[in-house]
C-alpha atoms as a PDB file:
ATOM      1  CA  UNK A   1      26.378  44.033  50.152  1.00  0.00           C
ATOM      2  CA  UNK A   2      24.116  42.458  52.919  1.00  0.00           C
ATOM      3  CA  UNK A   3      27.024  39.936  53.124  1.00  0.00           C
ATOM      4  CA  UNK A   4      29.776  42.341  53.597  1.00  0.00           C
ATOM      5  CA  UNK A   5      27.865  44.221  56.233  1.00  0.00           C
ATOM      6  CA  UNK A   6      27.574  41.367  58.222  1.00  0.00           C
ATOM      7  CA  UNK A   7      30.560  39.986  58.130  1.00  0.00           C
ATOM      8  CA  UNK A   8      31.541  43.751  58.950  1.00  0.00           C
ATOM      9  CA  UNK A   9      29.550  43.316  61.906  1.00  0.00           C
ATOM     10  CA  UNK A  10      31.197  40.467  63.309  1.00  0.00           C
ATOM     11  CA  UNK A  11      34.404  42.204  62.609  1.00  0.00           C
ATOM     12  CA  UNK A  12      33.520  45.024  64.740  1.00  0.00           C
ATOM     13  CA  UNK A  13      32.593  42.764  67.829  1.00  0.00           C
ATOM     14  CA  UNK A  14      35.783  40.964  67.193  1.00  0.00           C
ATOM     15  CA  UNK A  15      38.165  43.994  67.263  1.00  0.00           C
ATOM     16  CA  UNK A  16      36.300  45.785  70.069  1.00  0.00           C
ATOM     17  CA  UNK A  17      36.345  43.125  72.282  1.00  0.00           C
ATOM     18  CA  UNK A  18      39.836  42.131  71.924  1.00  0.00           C
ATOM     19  CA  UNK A  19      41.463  45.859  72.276  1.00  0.00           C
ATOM     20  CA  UNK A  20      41.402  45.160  75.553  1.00  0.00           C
ATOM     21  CA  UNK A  21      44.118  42.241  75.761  1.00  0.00           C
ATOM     22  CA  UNK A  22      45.688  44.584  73.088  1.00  0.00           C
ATOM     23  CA  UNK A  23      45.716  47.610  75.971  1.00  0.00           C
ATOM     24  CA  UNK A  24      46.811  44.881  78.447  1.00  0.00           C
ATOM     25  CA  UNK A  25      50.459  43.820  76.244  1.00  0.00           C
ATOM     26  CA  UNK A  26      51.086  47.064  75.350  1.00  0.00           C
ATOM     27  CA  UNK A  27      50.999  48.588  78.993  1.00  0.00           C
ATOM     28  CA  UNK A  28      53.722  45.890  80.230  1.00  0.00           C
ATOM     29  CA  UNK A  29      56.107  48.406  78.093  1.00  0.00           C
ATOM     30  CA  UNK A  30      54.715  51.782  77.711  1.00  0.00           C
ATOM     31  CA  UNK A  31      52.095  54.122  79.597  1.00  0.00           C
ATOM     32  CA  UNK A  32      48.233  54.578  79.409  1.00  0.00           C
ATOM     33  CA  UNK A  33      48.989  57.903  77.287  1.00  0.00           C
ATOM     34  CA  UNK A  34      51.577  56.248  74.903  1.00  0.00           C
ATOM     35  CA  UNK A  35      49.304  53.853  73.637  1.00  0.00           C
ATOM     36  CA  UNK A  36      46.574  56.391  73.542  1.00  0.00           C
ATOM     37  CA  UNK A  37      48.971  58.251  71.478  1.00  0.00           C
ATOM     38  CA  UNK A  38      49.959  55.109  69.248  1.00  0.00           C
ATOM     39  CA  UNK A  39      46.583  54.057  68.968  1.00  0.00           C
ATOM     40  CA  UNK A  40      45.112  56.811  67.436  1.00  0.00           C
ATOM     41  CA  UNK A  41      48.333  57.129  64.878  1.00  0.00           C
ATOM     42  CA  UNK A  42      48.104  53.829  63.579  1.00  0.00           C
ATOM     43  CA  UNK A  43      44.612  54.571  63.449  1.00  0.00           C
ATOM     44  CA  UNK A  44      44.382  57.585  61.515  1.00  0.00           C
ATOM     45  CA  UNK A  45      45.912  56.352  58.881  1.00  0.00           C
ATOM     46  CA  UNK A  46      43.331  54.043  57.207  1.00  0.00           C
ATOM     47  CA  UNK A  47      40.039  56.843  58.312  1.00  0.00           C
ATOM     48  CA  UNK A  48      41.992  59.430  56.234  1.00  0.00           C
ATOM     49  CA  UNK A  49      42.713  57.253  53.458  1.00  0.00           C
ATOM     50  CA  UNK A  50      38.821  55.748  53.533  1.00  0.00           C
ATOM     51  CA  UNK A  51      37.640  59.472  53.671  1.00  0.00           C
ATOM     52  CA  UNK A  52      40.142  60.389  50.748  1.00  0.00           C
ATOM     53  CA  UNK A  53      38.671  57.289  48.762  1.00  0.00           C
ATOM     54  CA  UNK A  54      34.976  58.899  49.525  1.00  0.00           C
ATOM     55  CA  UNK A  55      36.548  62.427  48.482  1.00  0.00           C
ATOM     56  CA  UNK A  56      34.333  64.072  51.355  1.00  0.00           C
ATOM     57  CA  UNK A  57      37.416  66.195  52.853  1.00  0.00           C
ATOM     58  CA  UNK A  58      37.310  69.548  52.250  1.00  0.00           C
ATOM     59  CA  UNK A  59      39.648  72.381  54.275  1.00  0.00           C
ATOM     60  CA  UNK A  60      36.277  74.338  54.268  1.00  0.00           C
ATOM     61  CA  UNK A  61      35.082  72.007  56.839  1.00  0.00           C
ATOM     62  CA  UNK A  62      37.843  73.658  59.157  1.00  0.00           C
ATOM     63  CA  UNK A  63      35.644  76.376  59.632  1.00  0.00           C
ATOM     64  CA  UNK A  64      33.853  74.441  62.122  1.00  0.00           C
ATOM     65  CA  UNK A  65      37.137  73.374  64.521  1.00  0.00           C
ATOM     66  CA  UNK A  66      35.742  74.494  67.426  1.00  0.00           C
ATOM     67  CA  UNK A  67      33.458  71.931  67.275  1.00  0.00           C
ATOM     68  CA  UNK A  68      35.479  69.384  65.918  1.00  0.00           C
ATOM     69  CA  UNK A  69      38.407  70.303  68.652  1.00  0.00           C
ATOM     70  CA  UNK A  70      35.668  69.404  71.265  1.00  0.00           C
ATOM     71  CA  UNK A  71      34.457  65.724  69.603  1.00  0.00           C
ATOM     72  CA  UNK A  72      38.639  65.386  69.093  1.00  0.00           C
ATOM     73  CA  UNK A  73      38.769  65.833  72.954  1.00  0.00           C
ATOM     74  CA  UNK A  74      35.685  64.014  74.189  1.00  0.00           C
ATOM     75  CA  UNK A  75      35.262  61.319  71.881  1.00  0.00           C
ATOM     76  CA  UNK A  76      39.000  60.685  70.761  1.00  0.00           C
ATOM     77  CA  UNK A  77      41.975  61.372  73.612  1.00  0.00           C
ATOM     78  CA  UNK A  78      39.547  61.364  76.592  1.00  0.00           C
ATOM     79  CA  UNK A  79      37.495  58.291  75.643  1.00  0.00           C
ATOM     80  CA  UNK A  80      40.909  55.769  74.071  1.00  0.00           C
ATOM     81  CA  UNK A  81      43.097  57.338  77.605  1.00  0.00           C
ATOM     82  CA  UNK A  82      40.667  56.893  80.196  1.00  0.00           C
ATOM     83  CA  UNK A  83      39.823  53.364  78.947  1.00  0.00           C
ATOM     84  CA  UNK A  84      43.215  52.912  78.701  1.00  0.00           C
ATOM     85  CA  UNK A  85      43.654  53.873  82.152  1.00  0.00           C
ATOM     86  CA  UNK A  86      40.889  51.191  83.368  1.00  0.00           C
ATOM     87  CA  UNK A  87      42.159  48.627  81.807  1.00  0.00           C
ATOM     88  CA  UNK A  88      45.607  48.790  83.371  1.00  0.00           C
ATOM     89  CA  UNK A  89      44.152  48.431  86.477  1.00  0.00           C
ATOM     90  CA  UNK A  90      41.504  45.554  85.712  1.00  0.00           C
ATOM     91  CA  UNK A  91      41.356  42.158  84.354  1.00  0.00           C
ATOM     92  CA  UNK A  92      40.912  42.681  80.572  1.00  0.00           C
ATOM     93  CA  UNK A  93      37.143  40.947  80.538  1.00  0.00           C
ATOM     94  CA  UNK A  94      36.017  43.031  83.229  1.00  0.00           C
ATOM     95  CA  UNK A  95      37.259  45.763  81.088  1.00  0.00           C
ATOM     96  CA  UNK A  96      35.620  44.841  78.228  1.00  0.00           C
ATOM     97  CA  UNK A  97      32.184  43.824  80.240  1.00  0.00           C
ATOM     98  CA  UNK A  98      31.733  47.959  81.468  1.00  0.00           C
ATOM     99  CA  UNK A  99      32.659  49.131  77.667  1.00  0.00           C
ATOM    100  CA  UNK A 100      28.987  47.369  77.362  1.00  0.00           C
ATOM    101  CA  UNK A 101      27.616  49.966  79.769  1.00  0.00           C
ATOM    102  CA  UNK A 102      28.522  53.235  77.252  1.00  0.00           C
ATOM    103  CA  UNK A 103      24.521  53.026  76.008  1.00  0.00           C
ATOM    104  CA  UNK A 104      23.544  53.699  79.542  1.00  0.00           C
ATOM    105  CA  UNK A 105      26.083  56.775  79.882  1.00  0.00           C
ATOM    106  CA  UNK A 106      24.829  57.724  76.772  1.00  0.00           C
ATOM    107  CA  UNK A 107      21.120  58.218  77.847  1.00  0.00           C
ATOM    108  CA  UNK A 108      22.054  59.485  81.223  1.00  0.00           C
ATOM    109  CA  UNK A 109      23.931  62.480  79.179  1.00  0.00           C
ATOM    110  CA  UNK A 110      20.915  62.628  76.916  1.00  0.00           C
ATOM    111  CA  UNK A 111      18.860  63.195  79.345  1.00  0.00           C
ATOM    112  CA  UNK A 112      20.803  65.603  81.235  1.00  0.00           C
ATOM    113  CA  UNK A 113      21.850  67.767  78.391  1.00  0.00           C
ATOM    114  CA  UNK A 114      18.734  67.478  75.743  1.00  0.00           C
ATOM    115  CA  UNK A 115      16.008  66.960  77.729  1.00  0.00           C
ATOM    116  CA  UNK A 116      13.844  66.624  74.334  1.00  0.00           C
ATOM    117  CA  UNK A 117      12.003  63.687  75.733  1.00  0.00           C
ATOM    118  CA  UNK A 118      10.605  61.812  79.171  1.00  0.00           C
ATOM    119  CA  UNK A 119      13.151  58.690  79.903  1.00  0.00           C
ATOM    120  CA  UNK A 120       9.721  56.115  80.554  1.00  0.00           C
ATOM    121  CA  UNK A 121       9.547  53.280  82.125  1.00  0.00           C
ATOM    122  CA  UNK A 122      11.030  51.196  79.865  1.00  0.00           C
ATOM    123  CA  UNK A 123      14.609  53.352  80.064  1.00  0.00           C
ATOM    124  CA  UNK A 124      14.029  53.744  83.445  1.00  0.00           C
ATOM    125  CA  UNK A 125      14.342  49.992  83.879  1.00  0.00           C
ATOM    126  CA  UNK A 126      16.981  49.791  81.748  1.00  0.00           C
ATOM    127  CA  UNK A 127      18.778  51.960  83.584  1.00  0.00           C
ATOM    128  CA  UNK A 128      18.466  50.292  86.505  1.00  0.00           C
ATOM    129  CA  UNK A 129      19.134  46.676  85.429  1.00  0.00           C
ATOM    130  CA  UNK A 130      22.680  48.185  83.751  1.00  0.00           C
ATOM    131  CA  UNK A 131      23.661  50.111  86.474  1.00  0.00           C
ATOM    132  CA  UNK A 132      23.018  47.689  89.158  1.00  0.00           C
ATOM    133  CA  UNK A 133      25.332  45.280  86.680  1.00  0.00           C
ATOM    134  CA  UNK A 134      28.127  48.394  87.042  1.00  0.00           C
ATOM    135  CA  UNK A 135      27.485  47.892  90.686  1.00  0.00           C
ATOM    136  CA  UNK A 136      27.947  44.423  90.952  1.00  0.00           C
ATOM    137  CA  UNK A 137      31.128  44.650  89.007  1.00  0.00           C
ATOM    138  CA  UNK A 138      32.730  47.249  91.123  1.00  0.00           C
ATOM    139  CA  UNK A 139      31.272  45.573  94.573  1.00  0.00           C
ATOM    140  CA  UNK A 140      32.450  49.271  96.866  1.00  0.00           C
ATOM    141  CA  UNK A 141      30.938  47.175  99.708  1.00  0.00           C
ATOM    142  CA  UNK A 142      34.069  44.359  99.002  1.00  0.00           C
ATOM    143  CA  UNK A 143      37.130  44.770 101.239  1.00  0.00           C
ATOM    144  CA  UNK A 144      39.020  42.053  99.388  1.00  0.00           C
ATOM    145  CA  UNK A 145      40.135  44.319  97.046  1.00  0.00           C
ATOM    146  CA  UNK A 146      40.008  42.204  94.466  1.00  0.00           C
ATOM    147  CA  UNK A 147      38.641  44.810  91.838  1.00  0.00           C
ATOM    148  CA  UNK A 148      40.703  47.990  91.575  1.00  0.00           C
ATOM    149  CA  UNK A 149      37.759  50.831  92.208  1.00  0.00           C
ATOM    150  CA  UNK A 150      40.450  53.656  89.979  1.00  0.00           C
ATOM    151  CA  UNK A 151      39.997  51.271  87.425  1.00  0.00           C
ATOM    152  CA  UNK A 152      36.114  51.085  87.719  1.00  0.00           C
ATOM    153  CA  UNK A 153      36.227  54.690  88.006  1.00  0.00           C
ATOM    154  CA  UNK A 154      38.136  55.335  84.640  1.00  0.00           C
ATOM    155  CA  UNK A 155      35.794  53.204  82.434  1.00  0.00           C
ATOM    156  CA  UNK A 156      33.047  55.465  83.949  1.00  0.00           C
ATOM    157  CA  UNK A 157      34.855  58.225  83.213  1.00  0.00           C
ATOM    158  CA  UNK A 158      35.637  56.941  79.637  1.00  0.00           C
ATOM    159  CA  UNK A 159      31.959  55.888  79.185  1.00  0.00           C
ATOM    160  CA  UNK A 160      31.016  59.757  80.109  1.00  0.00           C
ATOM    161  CA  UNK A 161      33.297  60.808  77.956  1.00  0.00           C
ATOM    162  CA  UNK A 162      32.120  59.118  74.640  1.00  0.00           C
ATOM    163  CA  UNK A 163      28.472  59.512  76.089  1.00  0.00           C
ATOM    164  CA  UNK A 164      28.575  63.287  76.194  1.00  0.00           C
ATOM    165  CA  UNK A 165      30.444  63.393  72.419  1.00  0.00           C
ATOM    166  CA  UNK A 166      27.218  61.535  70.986  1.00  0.00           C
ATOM    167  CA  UNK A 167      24.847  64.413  72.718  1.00  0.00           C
ATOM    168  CA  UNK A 168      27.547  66.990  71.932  1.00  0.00           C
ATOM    169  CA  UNK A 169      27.363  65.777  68.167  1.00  0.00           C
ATOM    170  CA  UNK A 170      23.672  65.468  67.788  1.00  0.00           C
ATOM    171  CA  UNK A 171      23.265  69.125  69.565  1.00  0.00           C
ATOM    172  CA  UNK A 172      26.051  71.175  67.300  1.00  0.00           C
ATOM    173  CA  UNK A 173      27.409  68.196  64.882  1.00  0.00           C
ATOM    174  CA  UNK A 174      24.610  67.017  63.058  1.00  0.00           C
ATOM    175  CA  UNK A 175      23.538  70.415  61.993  1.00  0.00           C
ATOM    176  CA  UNK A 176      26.402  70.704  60.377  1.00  0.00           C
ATOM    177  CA  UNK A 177      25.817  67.648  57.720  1.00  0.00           C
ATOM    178  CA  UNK A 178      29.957  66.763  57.216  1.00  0.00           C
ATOM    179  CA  UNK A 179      30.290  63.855  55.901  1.00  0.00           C
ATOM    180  CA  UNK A 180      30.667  60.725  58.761  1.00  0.00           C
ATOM    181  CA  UNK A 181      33.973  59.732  56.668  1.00  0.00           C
ATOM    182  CA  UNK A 182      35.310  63.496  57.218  1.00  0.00           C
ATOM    183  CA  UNK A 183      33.963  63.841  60.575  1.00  0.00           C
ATOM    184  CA  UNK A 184      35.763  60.711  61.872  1.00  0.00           C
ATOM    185  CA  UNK A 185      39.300  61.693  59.839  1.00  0.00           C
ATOM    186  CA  UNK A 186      38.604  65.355  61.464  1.00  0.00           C
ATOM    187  CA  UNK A 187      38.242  64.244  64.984  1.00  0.00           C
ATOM    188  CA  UNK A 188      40.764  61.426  64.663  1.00  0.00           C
ATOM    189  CA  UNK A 189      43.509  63.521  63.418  1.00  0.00           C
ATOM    190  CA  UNK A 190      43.032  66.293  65.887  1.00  0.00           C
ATOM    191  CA  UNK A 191      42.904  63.828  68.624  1.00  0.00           C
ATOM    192  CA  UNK A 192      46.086  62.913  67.581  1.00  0.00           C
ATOM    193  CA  UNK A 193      47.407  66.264  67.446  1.00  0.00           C
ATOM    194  CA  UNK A 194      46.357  67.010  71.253  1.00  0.00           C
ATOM    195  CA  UNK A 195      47.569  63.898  72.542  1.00  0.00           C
ATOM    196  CA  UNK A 196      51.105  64.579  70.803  1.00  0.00           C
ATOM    197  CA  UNK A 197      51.068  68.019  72.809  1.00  0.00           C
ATOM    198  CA  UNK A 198      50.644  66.164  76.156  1.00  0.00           C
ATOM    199  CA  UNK A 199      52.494  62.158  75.058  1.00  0.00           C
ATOM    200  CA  UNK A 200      55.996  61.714  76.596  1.00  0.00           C
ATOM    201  CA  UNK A 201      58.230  60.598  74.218  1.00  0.00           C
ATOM    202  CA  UNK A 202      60.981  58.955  76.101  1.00  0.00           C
ATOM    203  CA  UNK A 203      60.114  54.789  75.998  1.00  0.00           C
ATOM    204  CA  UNK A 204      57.216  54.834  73.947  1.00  0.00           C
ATOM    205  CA  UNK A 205      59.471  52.824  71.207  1.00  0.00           C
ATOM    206  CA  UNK A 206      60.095  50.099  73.719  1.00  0.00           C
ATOM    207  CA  UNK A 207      56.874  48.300  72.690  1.00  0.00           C
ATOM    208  CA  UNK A 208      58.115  47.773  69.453  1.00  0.00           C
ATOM    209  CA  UNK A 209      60.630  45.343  71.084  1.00  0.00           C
ATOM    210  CA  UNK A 210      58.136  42.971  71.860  1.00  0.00           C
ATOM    211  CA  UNK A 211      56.495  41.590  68.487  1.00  0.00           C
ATOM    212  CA  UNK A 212      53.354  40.213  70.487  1.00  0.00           C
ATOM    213  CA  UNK A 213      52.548  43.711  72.138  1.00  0.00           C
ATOM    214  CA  UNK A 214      53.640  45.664  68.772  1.00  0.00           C
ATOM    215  CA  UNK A 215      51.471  43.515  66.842  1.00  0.00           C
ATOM    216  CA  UNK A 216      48.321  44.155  69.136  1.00  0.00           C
ATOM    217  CA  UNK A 217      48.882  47.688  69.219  1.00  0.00           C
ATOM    218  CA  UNK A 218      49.410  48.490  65.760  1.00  0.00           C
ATOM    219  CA  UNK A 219      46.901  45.824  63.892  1.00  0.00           C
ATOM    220  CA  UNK A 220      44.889  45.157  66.877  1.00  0.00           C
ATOM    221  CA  UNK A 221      44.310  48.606  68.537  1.00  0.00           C
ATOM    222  CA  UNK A 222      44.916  51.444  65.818  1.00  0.00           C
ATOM    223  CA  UNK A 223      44.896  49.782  62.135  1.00  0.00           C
ATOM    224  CA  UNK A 224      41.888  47.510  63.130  1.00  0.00           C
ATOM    225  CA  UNK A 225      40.326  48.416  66.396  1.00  0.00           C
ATOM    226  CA  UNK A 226      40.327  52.291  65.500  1.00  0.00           C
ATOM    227  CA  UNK A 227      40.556  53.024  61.989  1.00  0.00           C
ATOM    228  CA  UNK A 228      39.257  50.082  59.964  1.00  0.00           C
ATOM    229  CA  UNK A 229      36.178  49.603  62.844  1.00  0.00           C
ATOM    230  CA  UNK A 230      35.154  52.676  61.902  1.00  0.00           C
ATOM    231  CA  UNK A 231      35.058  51.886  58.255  1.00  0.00           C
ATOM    232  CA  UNK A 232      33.222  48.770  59.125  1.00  0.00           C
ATOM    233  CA  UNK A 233      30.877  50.610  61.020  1.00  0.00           C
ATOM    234  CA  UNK A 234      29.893  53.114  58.260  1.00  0.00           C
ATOM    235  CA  UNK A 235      29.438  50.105  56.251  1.00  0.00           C
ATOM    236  CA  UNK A 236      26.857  48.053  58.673  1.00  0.00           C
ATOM    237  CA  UNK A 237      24.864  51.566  59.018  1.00  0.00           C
ATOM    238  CA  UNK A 238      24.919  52.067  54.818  1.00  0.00           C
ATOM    239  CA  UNK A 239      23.326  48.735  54.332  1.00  0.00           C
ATOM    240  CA  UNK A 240      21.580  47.397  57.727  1.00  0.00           C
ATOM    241  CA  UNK A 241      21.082  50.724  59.028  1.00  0.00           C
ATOM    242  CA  UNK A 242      21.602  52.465  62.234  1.00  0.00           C
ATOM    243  CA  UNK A 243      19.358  50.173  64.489  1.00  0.00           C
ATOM    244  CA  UNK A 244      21.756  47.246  63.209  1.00  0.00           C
ATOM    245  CA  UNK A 245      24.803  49.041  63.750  1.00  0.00           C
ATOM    246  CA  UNK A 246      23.838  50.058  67.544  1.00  0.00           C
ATOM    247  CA  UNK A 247      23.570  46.568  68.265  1.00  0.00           C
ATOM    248  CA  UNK A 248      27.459  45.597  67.863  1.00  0.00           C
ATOM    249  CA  UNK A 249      27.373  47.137  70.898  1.00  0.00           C
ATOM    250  CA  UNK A 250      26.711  43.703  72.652  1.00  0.00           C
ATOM    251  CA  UNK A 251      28.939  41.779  70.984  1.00  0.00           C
ATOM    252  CA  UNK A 252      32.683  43.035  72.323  1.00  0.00           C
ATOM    253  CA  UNK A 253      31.942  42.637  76.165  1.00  0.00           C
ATOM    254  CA  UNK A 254      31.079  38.849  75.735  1.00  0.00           C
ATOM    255  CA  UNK A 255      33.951  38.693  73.025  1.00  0.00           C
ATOM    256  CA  UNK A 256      36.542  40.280  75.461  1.00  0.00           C
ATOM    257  CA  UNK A 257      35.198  38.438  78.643  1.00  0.00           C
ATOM    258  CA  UNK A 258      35.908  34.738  77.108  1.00  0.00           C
ATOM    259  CA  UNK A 259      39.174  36.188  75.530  1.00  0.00           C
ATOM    260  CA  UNK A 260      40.465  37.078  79.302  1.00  0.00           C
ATOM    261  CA  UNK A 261      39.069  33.698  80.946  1.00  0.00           C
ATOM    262  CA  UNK A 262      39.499  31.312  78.164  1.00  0.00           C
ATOM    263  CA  UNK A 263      42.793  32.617  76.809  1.00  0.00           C
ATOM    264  CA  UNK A 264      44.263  34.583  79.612  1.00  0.00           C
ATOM    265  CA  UNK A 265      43.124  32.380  82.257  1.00  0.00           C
ATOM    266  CA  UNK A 266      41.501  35.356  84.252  1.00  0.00           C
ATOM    267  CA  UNK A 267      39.742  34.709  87.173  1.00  0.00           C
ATOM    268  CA  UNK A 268      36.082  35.868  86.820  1.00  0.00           C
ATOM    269  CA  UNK A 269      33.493  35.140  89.857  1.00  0.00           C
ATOM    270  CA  UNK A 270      30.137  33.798  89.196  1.00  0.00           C
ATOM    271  CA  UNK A 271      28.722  37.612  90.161  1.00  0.00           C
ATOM    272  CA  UNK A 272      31.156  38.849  86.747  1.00  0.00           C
ATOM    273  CA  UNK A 273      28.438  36.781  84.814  1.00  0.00           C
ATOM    274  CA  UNK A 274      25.696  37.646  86.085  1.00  0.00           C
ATOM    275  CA  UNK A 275      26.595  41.685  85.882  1.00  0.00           C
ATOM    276  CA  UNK A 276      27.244  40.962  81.976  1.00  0.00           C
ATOM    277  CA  UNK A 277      23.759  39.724  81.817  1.00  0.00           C
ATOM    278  CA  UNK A 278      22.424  42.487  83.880  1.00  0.00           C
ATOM    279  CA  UNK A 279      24.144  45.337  81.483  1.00  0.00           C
ATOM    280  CA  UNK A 280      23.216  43.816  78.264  1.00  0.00           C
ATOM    281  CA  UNK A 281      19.360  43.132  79.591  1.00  0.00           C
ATOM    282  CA  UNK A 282      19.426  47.119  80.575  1.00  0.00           C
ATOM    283  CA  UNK A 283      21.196  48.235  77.055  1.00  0.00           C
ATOM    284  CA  UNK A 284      18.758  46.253  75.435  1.00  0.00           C
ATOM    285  CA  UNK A 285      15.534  47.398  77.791  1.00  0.00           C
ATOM    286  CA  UNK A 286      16.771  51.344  76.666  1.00  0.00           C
ATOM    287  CA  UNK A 287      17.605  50.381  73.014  1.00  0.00           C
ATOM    288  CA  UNK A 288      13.753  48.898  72.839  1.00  0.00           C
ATOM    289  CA  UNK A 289      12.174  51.264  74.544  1.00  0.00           C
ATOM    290  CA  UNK A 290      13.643  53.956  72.214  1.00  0.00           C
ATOM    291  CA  UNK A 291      12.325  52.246  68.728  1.00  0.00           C
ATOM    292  CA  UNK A 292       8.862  51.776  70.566  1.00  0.00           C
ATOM    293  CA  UNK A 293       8.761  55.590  71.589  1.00  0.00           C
ATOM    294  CA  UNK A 294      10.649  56.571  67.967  1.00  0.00           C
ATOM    295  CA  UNK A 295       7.359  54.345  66.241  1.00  0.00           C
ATOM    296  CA  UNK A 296       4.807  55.966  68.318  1.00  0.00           C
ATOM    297  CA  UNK A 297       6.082  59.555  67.772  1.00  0.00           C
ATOM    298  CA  UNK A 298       5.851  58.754  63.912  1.00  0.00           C
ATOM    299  CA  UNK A 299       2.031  57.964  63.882  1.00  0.00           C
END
């Protein structure tokens, strides 16, 4: 089982670091909110067939939609649209590279929402080091234009969005003790619901005319990027546990940053590198700092 988690592992890094060449062939044909909307269909499909498997769905978990209406909306259509948004406007690897950056969203909404412990010095430092990596990606001080700041913006605003879910779960989710499997097919599946409400329907079959794009969207993005990560990430926390499974959260920015120069031929300036290094240095600084305040509170 050790086996399968790992190689589950470096299945996750794979398929989260390539969505975003996936986002990038799909938007030559349809919009931001189409392939939201696709994404999360083709997705679906293998969560609520894992969760089936698991047999932890139960309509008595409906009782609690008003929570899982809000997870649907912040950690679902917000999250997969806004990012969807962002990388429209950017190069895919730069893309990818602030996806690394959700940890530091996460702890900013931790701390402004939970307040159940001090940040220290440690996360403090973190902080800074992945922020001032954000920073040198978006360069506001550039007049070259050569990074789209809207773009910048909506991977903020996507990293917000999926960093206010986790508090938003551990506040009024975890409580609760639904099944992950049912959580995810919950959330998923009423994310899908909402974004069918708001998706325009004229043109989004148009991707299906190109086999490359199709392909990417439907394996890439919503069979493997969306339903069958999550799968692979309930495995990794089942046998390596939760630290482990936090971790994959280095691997897709260097995966989709040497997809976009090295297969795409993207253009990434030195400073591109060195803001990877400075966001994965501050995730790591937080994720550190965390175990060594987690061990002390335990003694």
């Amino acid at each position: 089982m050790k086996r399968s988690a790992l190689l589950a592992f470096c299945f996750l890094g794979l398929v989260w670091g390539s969505n975003f060449i996936f986002v990038k062939w799909a938007a030559l044909h349809i919009d931001p909110v189409q392939i939201t909307m696709l994404r999360v269909v083709f997705g679906f499909v293998p969560v609520f067939l894992y969760a089936l498997w698991r047999g932890e769905l139960s309509w008595s978990q409906l009782r609690h939609i008003h929570h899982l209406v809000v997870m649907a909306l912040m950690a679902t259509a917000l999250y997969y649209y806004a990012f969807a948004r962002g990388t429209v406007l950017l190069p895919s690897g730069i893309a990818g590279m602030l996806s690394g950056a959700i940890p530091l969203f996460t702890l900013v909404c931790t701390f402004l929402f939970l307040r159940e412990e001090p940040l220290g010095s440690g996360r403090i430092a973190g902080l800074f080091l992945g922020f001032l990596g954000v920073l040198l990606v978006a360069r506001p001080w550039s007049t070259s234009g050569e990074i789209d700041i809207h773009g910048i913006a909506w991977m903020i605003g996507g990293s917000l969005s999926v960093g206010c879910s986790f508090v938003y779960a551990r506040k009024f989710i975890s409580p609760l003790k639904l099944p992950a499997a049912a959580l995810t097919t919950w959330q998923i599946g009423i994310g899908m619901v909402l974004l069918a409400l708001v998706t325009p329907i004229k043109g989004i079959t148009d991707v299906f005319a190109d086999h490359r794009a199709a392909g990417g969207l439907i394996l890439g993005l919503g069979t493997c990027g969306t339903g069958l990560a999550y799968v692979a990430y309930y495995h990794i926390v089942e046998n390596l546990g939760a630290l482990a499974a936090s971790s994959v959260t280095y691997v897709p920015p260097v995966v989709a940053l040497l997809i976009g120069v090295a297969l795409v031929g993207e253009d990434v300036p030195p400073a591109g590198y060195i803001a990877l290094v400075l966001i994965l240095a501050g995730v790591g600084l937080i994720q550190w700092s965390s175990r060594s305040q987690a061990r002390q509170a335990t003694k």
